[in-house]
C-alpha atoms as a PDB file:
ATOM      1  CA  UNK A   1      49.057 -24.840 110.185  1.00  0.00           C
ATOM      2  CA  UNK A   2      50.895 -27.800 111.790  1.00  0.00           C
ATOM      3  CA  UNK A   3      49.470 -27.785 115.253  1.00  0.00           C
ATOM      4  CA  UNK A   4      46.366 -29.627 117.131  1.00  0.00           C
ATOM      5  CA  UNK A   5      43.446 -27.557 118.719  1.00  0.00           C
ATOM      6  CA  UNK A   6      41.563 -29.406 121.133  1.00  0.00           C
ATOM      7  CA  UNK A   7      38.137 -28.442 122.560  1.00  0.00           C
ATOM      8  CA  UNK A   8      37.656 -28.269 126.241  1.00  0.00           C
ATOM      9  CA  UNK A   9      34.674 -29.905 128.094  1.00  0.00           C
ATOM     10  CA  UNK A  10      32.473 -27.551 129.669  1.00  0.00           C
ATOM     11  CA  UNK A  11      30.230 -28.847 131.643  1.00  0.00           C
ATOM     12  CA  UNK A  12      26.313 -28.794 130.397  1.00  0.00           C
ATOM     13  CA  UNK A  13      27.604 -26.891 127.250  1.00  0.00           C
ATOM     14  CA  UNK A  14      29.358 -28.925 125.212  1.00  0.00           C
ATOM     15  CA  UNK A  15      26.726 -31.597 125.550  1.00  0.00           C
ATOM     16  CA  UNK A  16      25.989 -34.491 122.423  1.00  0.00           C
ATOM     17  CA  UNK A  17      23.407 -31.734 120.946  1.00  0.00           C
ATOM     18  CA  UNK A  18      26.051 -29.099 120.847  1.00  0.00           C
ATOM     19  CA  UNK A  19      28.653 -30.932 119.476  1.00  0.00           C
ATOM     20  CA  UNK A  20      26.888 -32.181 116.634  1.00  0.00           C
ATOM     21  CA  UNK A  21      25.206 -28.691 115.997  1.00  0.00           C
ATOM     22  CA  UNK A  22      29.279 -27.408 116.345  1.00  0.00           C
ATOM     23  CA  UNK A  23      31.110 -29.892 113.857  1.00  0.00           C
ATOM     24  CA  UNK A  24      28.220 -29.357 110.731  1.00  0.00           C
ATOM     25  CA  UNK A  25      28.955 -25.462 111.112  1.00  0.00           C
ATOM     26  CA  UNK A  26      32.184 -24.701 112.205  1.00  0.00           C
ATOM     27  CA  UNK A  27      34.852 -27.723 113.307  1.00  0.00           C
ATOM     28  CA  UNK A  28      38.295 -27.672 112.371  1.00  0.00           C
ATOM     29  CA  UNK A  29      38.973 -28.994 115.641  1.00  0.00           C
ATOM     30  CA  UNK A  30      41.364 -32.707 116.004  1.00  0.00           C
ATOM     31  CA  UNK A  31      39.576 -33.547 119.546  1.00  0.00           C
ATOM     32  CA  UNK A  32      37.132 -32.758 121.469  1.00  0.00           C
ATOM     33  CA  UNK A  33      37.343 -33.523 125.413  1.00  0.00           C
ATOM     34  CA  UNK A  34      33.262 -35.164 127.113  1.00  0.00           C
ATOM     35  CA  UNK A  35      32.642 -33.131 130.650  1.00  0.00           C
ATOM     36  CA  UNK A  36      34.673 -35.702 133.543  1.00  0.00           C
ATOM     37  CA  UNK A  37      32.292 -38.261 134.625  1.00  0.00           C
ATOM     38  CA  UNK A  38      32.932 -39.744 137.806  1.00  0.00           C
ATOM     39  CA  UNK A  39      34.065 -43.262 138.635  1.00  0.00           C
ATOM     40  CA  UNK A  40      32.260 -45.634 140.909  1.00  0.00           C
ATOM     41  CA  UNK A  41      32.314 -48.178 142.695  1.00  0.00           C
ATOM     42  CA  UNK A  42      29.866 -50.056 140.929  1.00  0.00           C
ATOM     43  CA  UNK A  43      31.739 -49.357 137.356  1.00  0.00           C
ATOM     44  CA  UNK A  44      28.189 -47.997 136.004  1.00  0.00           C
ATOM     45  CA  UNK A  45      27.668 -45.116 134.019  1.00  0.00           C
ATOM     46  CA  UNK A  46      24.480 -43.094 135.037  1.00  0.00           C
ATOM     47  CA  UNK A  47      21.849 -42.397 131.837  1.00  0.00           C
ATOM     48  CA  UNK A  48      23.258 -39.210 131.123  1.00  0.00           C
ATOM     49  CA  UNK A  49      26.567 -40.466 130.877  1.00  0.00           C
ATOM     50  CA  UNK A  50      25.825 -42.917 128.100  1.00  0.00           C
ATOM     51  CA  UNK A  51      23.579 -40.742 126.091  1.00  0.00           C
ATOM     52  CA  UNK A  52      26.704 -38.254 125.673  1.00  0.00           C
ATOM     53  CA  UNK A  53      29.075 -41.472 125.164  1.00  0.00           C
ATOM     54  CA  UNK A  54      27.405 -43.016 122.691  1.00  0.00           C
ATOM     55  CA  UNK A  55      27.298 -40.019 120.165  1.00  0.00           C
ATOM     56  CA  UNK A  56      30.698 -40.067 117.927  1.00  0.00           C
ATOM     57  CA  UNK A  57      31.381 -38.218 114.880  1.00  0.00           C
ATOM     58  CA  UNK A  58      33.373 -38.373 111.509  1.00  0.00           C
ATOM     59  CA  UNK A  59      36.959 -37.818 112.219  1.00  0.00           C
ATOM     60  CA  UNK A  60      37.028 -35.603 115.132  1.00  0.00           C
ATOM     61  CA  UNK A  61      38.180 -37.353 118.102  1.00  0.00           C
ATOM     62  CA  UNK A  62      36.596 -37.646 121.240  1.00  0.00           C
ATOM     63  CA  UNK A  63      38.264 -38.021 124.721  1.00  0.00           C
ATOM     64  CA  UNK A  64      36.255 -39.244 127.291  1.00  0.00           C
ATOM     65  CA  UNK A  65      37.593 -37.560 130.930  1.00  0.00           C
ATOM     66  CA  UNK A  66      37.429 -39.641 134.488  1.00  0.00           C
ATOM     67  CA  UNK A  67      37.720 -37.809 137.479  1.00  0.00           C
ATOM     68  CA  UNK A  68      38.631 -40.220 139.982  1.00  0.00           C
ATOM     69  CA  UNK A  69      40.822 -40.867 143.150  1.00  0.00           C
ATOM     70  CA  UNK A  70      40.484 -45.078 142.700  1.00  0.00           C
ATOM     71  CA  UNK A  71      42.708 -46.588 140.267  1.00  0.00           C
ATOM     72  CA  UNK A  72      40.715 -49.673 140.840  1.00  0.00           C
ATOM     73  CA  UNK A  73      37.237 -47.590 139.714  1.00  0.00           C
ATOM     74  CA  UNK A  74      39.573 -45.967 136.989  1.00  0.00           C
ATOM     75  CA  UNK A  75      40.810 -49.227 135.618  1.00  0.00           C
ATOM     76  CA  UNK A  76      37.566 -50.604 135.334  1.00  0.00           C
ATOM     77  CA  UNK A  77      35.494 -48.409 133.731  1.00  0.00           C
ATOM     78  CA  UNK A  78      38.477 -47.762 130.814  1.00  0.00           C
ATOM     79  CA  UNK A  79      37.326 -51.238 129.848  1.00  0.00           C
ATOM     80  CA  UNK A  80      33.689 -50.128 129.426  1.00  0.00           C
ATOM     81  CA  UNK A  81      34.762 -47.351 127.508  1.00  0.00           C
ATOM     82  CA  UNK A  82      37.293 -48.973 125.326  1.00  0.00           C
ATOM     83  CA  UNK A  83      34.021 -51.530 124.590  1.00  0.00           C
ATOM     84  CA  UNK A  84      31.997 -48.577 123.507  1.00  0.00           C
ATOM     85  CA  UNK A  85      34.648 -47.465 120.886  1.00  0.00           C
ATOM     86  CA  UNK A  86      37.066 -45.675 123.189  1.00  0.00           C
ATOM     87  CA  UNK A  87      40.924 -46.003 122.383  1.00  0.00           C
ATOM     88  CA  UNK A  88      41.725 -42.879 124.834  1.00  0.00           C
ATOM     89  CA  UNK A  89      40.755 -41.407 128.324  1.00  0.00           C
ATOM     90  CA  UNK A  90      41.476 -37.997 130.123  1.00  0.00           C
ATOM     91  CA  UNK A  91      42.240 -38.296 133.874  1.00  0.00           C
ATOM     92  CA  UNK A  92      41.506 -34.797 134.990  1.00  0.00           C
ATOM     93  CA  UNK A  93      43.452 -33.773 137.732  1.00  0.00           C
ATOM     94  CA  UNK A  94      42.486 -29.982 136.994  1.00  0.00           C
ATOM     95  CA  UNK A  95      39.480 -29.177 138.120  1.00  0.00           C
ATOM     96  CA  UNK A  96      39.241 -26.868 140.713  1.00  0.00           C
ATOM     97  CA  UNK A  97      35.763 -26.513 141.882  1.00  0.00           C
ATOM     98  CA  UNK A  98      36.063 -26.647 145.853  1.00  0.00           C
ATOM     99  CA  UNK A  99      33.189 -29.247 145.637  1.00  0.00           C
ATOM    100  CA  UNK A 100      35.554 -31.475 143.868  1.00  0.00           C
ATOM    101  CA  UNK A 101      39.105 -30.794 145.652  1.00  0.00           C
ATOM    102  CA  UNK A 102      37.738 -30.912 149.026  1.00  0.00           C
ATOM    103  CA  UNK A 103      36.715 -35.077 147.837  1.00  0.00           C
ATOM    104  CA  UNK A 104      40.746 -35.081 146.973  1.00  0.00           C
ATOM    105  CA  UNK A 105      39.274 -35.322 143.432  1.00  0.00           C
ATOM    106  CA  UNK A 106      40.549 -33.149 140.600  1.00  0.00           C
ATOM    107  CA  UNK A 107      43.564 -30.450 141.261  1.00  0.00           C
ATOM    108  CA  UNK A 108      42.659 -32.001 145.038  1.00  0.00           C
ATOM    109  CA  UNK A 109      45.195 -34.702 144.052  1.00  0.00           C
ATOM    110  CA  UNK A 110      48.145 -32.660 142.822  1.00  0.00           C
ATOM    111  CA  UNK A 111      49.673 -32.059 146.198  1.00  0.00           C
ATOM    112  CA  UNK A 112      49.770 -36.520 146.787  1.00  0.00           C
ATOM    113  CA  UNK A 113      52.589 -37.144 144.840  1.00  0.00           C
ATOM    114  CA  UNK A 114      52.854 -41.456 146.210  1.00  0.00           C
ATOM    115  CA  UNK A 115      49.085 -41.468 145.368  1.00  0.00           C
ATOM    116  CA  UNK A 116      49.274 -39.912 142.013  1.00  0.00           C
ATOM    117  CA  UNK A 117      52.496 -42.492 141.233  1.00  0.00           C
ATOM    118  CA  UNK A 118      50.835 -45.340 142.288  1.00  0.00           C
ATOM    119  CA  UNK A 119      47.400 -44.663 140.955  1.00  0.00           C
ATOM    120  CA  UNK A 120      49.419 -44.287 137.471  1.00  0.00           C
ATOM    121  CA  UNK A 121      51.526 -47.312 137.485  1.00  0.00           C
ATOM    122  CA  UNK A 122      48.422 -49.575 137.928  1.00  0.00           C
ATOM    123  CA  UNK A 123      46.050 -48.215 135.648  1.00  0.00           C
ATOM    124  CA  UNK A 124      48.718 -48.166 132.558  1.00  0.00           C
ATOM    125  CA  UNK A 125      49.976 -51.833 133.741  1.00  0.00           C
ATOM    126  CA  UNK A 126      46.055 -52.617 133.517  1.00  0.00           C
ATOM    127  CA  UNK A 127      43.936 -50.188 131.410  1.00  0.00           C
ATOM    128  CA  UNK A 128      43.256 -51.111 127.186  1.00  0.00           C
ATOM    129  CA  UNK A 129      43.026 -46.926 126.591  1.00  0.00           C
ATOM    130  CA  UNK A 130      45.668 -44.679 125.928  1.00  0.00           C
ATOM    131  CA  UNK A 131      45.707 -42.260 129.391  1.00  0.00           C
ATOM    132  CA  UNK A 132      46.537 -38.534 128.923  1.00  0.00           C
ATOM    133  CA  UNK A 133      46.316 -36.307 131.547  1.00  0.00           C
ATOM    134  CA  UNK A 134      44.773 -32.305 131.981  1.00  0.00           C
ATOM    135  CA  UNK A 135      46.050 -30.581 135.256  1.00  0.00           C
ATOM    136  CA  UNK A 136      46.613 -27.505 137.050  1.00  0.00           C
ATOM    137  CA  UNK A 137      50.317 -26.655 137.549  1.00  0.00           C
ATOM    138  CA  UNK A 138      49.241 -27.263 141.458  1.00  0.00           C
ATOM    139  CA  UNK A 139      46.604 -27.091 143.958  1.00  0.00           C
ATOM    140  CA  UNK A 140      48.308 -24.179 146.429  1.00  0.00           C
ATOM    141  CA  UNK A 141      51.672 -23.580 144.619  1.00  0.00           C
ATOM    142  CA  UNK A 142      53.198 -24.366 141.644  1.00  0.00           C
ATOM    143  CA  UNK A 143      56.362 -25.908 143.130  1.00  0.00           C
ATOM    144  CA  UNK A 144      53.975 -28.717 143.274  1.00  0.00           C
ATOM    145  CA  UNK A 145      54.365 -29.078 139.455  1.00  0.00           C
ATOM    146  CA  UNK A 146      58.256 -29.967 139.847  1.00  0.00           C
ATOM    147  CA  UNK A 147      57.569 -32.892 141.591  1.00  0.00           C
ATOM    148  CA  UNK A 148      54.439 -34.071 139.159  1.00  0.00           C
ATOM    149  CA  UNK A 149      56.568 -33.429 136.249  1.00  0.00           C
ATOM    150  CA  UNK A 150      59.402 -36.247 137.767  1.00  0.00           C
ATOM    151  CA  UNK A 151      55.852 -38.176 138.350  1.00  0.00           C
ATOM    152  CA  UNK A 152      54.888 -37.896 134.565  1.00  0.00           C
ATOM    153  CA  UNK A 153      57.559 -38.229 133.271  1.00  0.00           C
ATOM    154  CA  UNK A 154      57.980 -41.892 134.267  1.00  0.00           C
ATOM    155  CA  UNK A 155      54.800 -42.819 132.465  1.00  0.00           C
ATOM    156  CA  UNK A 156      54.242 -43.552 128.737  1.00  0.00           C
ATOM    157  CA  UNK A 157      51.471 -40.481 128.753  1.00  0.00           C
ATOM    158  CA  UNK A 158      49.492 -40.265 126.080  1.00  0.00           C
ATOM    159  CA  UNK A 159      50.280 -36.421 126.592  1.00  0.00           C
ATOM    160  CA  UNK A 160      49.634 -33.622 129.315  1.00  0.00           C
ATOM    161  CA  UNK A 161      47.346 -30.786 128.810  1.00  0.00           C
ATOM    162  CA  UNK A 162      47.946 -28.193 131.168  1.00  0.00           C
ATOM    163  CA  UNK A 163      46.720 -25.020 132.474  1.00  0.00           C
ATOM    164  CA  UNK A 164      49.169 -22.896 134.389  1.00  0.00           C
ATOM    165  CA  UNK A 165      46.986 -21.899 137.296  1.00  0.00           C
ATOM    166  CA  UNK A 166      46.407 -23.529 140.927  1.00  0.00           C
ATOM    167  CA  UNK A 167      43.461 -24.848 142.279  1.00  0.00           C
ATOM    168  CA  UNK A 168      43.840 -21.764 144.502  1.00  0.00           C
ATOM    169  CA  UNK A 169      43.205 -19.252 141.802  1.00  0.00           C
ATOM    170  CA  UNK A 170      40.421 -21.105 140.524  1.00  0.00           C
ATOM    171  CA  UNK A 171      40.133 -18.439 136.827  1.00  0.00           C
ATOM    172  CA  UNK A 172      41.343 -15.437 138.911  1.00  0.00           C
ATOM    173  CA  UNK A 173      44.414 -13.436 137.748  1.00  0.00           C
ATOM    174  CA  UNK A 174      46.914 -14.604 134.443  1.00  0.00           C
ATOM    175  CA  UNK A 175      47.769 -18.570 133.910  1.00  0.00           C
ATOM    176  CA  UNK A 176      51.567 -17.945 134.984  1.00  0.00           C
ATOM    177  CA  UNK A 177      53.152 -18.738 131.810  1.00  0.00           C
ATOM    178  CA  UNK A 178      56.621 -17.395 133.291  1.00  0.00           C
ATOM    179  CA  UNK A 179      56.633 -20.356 135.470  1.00  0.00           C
ATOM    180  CA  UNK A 180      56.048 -22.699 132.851  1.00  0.00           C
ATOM    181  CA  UNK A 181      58.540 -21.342 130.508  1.00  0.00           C
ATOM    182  CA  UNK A 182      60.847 -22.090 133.399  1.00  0.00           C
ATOM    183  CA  UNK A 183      60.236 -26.015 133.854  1.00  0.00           C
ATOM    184  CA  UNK A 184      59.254 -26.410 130.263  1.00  0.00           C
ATOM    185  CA  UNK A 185      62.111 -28.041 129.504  1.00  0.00           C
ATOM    186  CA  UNK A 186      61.863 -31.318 132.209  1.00  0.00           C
ATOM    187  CA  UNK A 187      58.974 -32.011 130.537  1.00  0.00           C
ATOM    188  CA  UNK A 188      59.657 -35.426 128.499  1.00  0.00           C
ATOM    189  CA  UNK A 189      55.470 -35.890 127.524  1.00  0.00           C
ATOM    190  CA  UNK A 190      53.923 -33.936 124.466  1.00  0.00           C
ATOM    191  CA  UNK A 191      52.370 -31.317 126.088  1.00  0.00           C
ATOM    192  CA  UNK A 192      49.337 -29.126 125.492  1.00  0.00           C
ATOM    193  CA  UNK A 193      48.862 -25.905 126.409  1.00  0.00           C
ATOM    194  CA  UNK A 194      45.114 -24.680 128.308  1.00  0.00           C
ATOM    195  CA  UNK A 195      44.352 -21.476 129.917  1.00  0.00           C
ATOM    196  CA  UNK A 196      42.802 -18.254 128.461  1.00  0.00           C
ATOM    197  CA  UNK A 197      43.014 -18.589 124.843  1.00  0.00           C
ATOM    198  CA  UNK A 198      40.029 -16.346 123.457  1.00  0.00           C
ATOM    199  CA  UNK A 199      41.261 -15.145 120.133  1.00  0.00           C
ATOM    200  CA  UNK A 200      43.702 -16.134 117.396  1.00  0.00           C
ATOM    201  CA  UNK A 201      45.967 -13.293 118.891  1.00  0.00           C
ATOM    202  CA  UNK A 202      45.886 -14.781 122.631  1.00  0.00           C
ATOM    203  CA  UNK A 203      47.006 -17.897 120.629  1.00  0.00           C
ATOM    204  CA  UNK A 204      49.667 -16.407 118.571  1.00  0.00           C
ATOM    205  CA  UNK A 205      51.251 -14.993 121.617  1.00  0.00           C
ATOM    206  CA  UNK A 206      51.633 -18.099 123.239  1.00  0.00           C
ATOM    207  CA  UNK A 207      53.258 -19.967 119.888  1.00  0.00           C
ATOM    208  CA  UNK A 208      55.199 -17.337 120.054  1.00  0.00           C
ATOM    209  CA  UNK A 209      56.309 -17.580 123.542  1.00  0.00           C
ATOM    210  CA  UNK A 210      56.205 -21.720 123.682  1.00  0.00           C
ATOM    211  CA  UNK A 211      57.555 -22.503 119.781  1.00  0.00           C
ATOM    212  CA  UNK A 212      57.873 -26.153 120.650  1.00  0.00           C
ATOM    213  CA  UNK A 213      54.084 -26.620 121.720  1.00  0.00           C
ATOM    214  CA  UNK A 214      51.575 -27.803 118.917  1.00  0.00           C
ATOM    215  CA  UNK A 215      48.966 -28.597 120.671  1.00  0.00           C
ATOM    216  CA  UNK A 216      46.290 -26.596 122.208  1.00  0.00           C
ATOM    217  CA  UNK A 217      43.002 -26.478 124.577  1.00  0.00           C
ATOM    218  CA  UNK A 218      40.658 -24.086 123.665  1.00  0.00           C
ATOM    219  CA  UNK A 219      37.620 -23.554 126.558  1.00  0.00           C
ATOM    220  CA  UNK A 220      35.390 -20.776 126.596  1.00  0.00           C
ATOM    221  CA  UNK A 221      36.078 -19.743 123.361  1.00  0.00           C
ATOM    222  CA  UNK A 222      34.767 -22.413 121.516  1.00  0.00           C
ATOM    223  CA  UNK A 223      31.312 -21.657 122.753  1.00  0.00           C
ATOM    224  CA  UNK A 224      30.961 -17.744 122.610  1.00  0.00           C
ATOM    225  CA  UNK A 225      33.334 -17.545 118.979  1.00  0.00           C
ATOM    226  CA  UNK A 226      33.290 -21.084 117.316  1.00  0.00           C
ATOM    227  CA  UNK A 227      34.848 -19.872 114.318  1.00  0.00           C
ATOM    228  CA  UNK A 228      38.117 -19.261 116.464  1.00  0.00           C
ATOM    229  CA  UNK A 229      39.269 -23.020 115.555  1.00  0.00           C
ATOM    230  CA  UNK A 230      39.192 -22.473 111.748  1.00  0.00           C
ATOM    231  CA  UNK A 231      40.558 -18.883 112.114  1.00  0.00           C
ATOM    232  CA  UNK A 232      43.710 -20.067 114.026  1.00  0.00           C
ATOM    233  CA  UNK A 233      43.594 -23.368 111.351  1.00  0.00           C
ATOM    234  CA  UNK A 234      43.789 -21.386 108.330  1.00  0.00           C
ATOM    235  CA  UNK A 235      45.821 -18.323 109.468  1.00  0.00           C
ATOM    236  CA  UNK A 236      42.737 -15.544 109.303  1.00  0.00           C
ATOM    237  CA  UNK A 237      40.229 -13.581 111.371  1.00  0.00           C
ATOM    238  CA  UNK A 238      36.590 -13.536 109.519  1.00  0.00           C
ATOM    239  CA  UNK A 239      35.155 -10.124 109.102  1.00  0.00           C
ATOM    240  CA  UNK A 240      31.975  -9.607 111.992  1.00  0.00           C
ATOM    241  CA  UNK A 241      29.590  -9.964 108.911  1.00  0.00           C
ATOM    242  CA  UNK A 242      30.711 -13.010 108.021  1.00  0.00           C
ATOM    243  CA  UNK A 243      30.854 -14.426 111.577  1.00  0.00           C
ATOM    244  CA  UNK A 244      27.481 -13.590 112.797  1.00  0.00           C
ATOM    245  CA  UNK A 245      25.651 -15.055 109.315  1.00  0.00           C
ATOM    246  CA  UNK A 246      27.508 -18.218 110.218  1.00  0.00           C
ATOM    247  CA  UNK A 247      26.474 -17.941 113.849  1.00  0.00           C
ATOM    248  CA  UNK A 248      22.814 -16.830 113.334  1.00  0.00           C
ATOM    249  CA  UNK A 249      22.720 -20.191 111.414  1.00  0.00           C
ATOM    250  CA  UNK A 250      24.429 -22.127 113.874  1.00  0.00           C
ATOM    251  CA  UNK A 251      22.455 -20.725 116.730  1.00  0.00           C
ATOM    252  CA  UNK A 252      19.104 -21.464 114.948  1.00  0.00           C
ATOM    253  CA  UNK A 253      20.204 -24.948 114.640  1.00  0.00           C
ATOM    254  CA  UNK A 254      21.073 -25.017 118.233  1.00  0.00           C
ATOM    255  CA  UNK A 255      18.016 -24.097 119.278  1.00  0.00           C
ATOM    256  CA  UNK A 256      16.072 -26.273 116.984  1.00  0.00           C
ATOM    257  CA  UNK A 257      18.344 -29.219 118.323  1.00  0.00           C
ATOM    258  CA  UNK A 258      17.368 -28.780 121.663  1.00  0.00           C
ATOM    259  CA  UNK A 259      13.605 -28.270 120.552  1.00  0.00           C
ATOM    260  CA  UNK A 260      13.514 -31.720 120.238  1.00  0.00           C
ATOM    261  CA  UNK A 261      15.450 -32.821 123.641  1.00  0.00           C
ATOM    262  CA  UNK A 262      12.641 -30.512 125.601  1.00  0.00           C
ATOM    263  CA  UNK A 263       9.725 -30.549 124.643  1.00  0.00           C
ATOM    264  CA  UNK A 264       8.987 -28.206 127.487  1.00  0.00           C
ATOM    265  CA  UNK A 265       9.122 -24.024 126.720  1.00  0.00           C
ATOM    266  CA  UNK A 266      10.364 -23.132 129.924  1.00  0.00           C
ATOM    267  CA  UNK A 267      12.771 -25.871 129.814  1.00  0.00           C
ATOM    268  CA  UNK A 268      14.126 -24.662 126.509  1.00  0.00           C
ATOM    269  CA  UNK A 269      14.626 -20.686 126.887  1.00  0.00           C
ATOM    270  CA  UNK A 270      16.271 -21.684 130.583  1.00  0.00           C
ATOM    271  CA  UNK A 271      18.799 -23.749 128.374  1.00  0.00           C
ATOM    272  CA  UNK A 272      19.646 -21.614 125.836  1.00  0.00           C
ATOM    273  CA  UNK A 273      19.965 -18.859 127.951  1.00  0.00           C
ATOM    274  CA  UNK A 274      22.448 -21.273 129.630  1.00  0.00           C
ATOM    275  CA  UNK A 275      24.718 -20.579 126.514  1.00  0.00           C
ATOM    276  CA  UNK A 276      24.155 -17.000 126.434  1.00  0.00           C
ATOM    277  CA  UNK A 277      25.875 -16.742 129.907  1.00  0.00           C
ATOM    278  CA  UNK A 278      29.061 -17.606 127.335  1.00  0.00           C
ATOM    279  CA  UNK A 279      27.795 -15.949 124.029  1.00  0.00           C
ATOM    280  CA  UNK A 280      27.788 -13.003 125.730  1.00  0.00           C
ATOM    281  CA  UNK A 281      31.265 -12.438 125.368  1.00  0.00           C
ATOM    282  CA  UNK A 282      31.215 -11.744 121.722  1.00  0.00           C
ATOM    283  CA  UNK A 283      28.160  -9.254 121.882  1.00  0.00           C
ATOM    284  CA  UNK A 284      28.463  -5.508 122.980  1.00  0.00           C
ATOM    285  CA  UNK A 285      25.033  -4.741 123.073  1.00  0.00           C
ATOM    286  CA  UNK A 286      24.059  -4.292 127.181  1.00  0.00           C
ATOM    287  CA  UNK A 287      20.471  -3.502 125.513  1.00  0.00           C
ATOM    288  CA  UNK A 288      20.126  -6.448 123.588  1.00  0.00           C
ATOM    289  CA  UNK A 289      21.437  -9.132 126.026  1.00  0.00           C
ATOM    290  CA  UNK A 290      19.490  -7.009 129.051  1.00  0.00           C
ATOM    291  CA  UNK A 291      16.279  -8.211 126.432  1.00  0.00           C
ATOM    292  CA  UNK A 292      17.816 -11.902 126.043  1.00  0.00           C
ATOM    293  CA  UNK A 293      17.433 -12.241 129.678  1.00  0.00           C
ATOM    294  CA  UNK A 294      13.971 -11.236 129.685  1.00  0.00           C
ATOM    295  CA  UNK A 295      12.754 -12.903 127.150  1.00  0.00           C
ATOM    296  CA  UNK A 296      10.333 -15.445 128.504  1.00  0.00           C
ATOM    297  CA  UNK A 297       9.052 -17.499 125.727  1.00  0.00           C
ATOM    298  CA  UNK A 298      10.074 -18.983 122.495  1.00  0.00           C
ATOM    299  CA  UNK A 299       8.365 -16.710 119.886  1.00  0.00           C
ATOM    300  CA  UNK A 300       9.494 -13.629 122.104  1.00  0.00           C
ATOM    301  CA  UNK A 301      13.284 -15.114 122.299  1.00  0.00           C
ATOM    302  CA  UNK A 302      13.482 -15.883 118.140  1.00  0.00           C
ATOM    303  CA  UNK A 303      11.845 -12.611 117.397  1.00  0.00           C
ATOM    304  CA  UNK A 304      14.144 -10.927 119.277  1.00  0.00           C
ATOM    305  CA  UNK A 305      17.228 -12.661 117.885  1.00  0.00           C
ATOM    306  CA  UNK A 306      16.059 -12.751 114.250  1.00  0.00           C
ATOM    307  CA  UNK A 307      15.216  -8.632 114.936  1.00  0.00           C
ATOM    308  CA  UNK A 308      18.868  -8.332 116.093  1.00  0.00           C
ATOM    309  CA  UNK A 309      21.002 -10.082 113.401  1.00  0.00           C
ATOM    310  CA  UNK A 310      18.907  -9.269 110.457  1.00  0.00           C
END
């Protein structure tokens, strides 16, 4: 299938351990986006930071994402990352956690139209990375997106990946996919589409709708159906039987991944219970995830799981 499915950064979930666990049992994905890291004055990247930077595999590619409202921060820490092997950066302009819009960070930017020009046309005079950009069709309204798109469109953008909310509506309600079919068409940058794609069917309806779009940002998804990228690749939806084999395997790797990051029991049923706030979405068993959530210990947890799929 000649299109591009990219895999959005979740925050805490689509960590370095994930990732790898993700490409040996399902992939089929072209790139995969790192959780934003902030810029800084000091142009430093905490610990954390470079532990999930410095973890790059085969031939997927990997986007590191910069939420910033410095060009000056922005600019400098692209060279960093182009040192450690990075040829492309994300400027997220999406997010819409009130924590972050409220710093004029994230979709907090969309509605400063002279900032977001001028913070452009000095980091691509300056920056060695390719800059794409993921946003929010506004932070209040999406009249805000006509004049970003005359903003955008100015720039030699890597591409745009946007999801056809506000800030406002945070994940409430339907991205408004009327809307974008309406300004589509200004749009001079290779755009992606993000924003509620969950099965190969959610997918299909938006080819359908957007035929000149072949590209595409696939959050949740990922996590609580990785298979979803290879159905939508090769044109198929795998039987539950099949699925679940593949994801008992991948989840016992998961685990046994993180075994080795915490050493700690409590540390390591909190996070992989972390995942089954996501998983969940694939399982309609109230009984069964009631006893995931309950389960205190490791031998009660893989017990339980191994009872369940086998």
């Amino acid at each position: 299938m000649d299109i591009k499915l990219y895999f959005a950064p979740l925050e805490g979930l689509t960590t370095a351990v994930f990732r790898k666990v993700f490409l040996k049992h399902f992939g089929f994905v072209d790139k995969i986006f790192l959780p934003f890291i902030s810029t800084n004055k000091n142009y430093r990247f905490k610990k954390k930071d470079i532990k999930e930077l410095k973890y790059q595999f085969n031939d997927t590619v990997l986007i590191p994402q910069l939420l910033s409202n410095n060009y000056s921060d922005f600019t400098e820490m692209s060279f960093k990352l182009y040192d450690l092997g990075y040829s492309q950066i994300n400027w997220n302009i999406g997010c819409p956690s009130p924590t972050v819009v409220v710093k004029k960070k994230g979709a907090g930017i969309l509605p400063h139209f002279d900032f977001i020009d001028k913070f452009l046309d000095n980091v691509l005079k300056k920056s060695p990375c390719k800059i794409s950009i993921k946003t929010r069709t506004g932070k209040e309204n999406h009249e805000e997106f006509i004049n970003l798109i005359k903003i955008f469109n100015k720039y030699p953008l890597e591409e745009i990946i946007v999801h056809p909310r506000t800030a406002l509506q945070n994940y409430e309600g339907k991205p408004d996919i009327n809307f974008l079919s309406d300004v589509i068409s200004d749009i001079k940058i290779i755009l992606c589409y993000n924003g509620d794609i969950f099965s190969f069917d959610d997918l299909d309806f938006i080819k359908k709708r957007f035929p000149s779009i072949k590209r595409f940002m696939i959050g949740r998804a990922g996590i609580f159906r990785p298979i979803i990228f290879e159905e939508i690749k090769k044109g198929i939806i795998f039987d539950n039987k099949v699925y679940f084999k593949r994801f008992l395997n991948f989840h016992n790797d998961l685990f046994a991944a993180y075994e080795t990051v915490f050493p700690g029991e409590k540390q390591l049923i909190f996070k992989i219970k972390d995942y089954w706030k996501v998983f969940q979405m694939s399982f309609n068993d109230e009984k069964f995830l009631i006893k995931i959530k309950r389960s205190k210990n490791k031998d009660d947890y893989m017990n339980l799981i191994n009872e369940y799929f086998n």
